[in-house]
Protein backbone atom coordinates (compact mmCIF):
# COMPACT_ATOMS: atom_id res chain seq x y z
CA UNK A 1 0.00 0.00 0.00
CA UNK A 2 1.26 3.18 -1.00
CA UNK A 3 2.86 5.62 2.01
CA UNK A 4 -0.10 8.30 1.13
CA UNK A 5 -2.60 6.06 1.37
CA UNK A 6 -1.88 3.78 4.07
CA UNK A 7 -1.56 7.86 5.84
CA UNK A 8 -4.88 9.02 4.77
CA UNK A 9 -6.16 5.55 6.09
CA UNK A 10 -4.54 6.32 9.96
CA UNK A 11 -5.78 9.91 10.09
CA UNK A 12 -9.50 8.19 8.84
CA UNK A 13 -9.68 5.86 11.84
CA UNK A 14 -8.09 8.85 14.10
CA UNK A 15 -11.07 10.93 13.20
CA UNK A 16 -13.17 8.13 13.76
CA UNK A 17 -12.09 7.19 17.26
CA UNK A 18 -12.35 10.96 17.96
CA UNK A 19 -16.12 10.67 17.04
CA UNK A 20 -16.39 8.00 19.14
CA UNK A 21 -14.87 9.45 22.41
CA UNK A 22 -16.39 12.84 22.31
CA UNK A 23 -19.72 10.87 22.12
CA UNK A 24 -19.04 9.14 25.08
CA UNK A 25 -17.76 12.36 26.74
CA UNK A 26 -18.91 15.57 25.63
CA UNK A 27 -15.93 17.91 24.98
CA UNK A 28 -16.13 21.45 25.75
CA UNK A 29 -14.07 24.06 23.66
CA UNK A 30 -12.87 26.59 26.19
CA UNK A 31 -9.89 27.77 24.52
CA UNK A 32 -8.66 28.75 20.94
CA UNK A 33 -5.78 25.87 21.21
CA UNK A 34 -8.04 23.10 22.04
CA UNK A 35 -10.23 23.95 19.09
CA UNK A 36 -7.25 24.33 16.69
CA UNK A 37 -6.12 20.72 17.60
CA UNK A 38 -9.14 19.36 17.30
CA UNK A 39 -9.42 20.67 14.06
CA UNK A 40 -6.09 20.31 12.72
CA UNK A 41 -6.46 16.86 11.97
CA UNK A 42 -9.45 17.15 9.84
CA UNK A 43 -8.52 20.47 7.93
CA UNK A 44 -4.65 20.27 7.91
CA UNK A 45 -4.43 16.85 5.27
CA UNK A 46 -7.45 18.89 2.73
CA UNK A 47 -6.45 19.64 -1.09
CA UNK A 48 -9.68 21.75 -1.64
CA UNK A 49 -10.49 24.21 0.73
CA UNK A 50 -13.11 23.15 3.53
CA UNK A 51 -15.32 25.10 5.49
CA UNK A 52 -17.00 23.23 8.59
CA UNK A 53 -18.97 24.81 11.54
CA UNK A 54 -18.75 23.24 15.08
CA UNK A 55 -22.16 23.21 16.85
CA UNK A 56 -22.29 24.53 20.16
CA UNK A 57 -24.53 24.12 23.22
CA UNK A 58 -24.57 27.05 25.76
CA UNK A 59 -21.73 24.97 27.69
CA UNK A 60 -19.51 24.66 24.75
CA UNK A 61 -19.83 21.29 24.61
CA UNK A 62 -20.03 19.81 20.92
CA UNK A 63 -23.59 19.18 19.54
CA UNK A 64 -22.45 18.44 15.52
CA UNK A 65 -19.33 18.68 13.51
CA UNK A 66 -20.41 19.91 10.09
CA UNK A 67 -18.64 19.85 6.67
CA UNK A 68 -20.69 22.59 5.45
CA UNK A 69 -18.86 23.46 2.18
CA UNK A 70 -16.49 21.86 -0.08
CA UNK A 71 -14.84 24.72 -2.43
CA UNK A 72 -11.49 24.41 -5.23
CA UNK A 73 -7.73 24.45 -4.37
CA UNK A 74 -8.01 27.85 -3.28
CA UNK A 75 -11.91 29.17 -2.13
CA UNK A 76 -15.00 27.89 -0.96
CA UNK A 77 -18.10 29.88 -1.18
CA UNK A 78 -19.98 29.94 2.01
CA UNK A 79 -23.71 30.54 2.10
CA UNK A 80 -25.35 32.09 5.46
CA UNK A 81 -28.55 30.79 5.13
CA UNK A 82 -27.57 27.03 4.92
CA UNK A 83 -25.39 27.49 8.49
CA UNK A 84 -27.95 29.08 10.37
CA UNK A 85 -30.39 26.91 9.25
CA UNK A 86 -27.82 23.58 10.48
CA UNK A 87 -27.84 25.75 13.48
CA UNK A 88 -31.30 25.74 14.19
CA UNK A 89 -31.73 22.06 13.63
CA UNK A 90 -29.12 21.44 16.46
CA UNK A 91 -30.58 23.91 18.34
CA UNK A 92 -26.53 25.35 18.84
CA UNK A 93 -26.18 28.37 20.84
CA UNK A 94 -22.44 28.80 19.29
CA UNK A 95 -20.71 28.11 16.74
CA UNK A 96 -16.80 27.84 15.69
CA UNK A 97 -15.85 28.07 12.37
CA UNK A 98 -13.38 26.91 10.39
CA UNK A 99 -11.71 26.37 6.76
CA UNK A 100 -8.53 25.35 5.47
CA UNK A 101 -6.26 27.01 2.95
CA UNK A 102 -4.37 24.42 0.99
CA UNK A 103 -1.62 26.55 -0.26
CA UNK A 104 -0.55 26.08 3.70
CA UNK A 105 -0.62 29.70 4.35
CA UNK A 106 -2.99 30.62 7.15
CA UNK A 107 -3.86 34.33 7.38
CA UNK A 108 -7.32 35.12 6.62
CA UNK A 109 -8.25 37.00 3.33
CA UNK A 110 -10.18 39.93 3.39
CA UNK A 111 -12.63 37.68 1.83
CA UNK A 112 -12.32 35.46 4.79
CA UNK A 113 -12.89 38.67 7.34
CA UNK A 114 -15.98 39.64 5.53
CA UNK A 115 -17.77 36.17 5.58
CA UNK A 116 -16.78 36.05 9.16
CA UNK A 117 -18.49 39.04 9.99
CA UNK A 118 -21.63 38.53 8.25
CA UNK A 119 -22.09 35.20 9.93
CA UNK A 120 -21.52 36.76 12.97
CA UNK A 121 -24.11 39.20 12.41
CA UNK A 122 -26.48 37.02 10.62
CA UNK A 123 -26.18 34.14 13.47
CA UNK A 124 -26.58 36.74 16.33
CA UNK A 125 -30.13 37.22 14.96
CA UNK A 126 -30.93 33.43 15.78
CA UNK A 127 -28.88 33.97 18.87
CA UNK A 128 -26.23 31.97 18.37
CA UNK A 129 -22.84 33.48 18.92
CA UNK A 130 -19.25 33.05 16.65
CA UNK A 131 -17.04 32.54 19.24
CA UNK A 132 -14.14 31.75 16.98
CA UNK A 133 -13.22 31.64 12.76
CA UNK A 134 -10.23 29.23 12.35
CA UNK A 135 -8.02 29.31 9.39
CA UNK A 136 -6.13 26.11 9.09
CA UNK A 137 -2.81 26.00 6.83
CA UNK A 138 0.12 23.35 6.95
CA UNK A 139 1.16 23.55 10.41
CA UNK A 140 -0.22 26.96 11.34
CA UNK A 141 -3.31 28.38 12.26
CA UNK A 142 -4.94 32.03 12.54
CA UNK A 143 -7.72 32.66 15.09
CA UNK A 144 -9.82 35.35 14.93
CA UNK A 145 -10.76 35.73 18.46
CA UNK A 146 -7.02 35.58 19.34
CA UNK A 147 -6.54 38.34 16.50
CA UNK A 148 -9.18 40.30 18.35
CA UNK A 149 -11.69 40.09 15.29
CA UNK A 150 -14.85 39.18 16.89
């Protein structure tokens, strides 16, 4: 079996003994370096860019992880309306989002920075709060709450 794919295979059953354990156990995001290694295993190994949304309850505690958009080598185009209504149906009361940039470079477009803040806005009318936008590169990340964005 080729080294790539005998790779792709490990981080598959990672992810899926990750699902399993934070089913058994709940897992609260309290701070912007949990969340980034949780994600980094599901956003770092991407060739298209990826934009998911993690589903909040009012603890933080993970309701849904949600692959919300699948996009080229270098966007995704996000659509409002189809994340706040996935955060309706899990009845979230925050969300964290989060997309990878394939080239490996993490800093946010401006692109980026104006999605985020029309989510935010659009989201706080349901109100359900942003408490973090993600960008995931190869081996760095950018938060926007750490960059003071939100």
């Amino acid at each position: 079996m080729p080294y790539i794919q005998r790779e792709q295979r490990i981080i598959t059953m990672a992810l899926q003994l990750l699902d399993k354990q934070l089913k058994a156990k709940p897992y609260s995001f309290t701070s912007s370096q949990q969340t980034q290694d949780y994600l980094r295993l599901q956003l770092e190994p991407t060739e298209k860019e990826v934009f998911l949304v993690l589903y909040l309850d009012n603890q933080h505690r993970l309701i849904a992880r949600e692959t919300v958009f699948l996009g080229t080598i270098n966007e995704v185009s996000v659509y409002p309306r189809e994340i706040v209504k996935l955060a309706l149906h899990h009845n979230a009361a925050a969300t964290i989002l989060a997309h990878s940039h394939p080239s490996g470079m993490a800093e946010p477009s401006q692109a980026d920075r104006t999605i985020t803040q029309k989510l935010k806005e659009v989201l706080s009318l349901v109100d359900v709060k942003v408490l973090d936008h993600i960008v995931m590169g190869h081996g760095e990340q950018v938060s926007f709450a750490e960059r003071g964005w939100l």
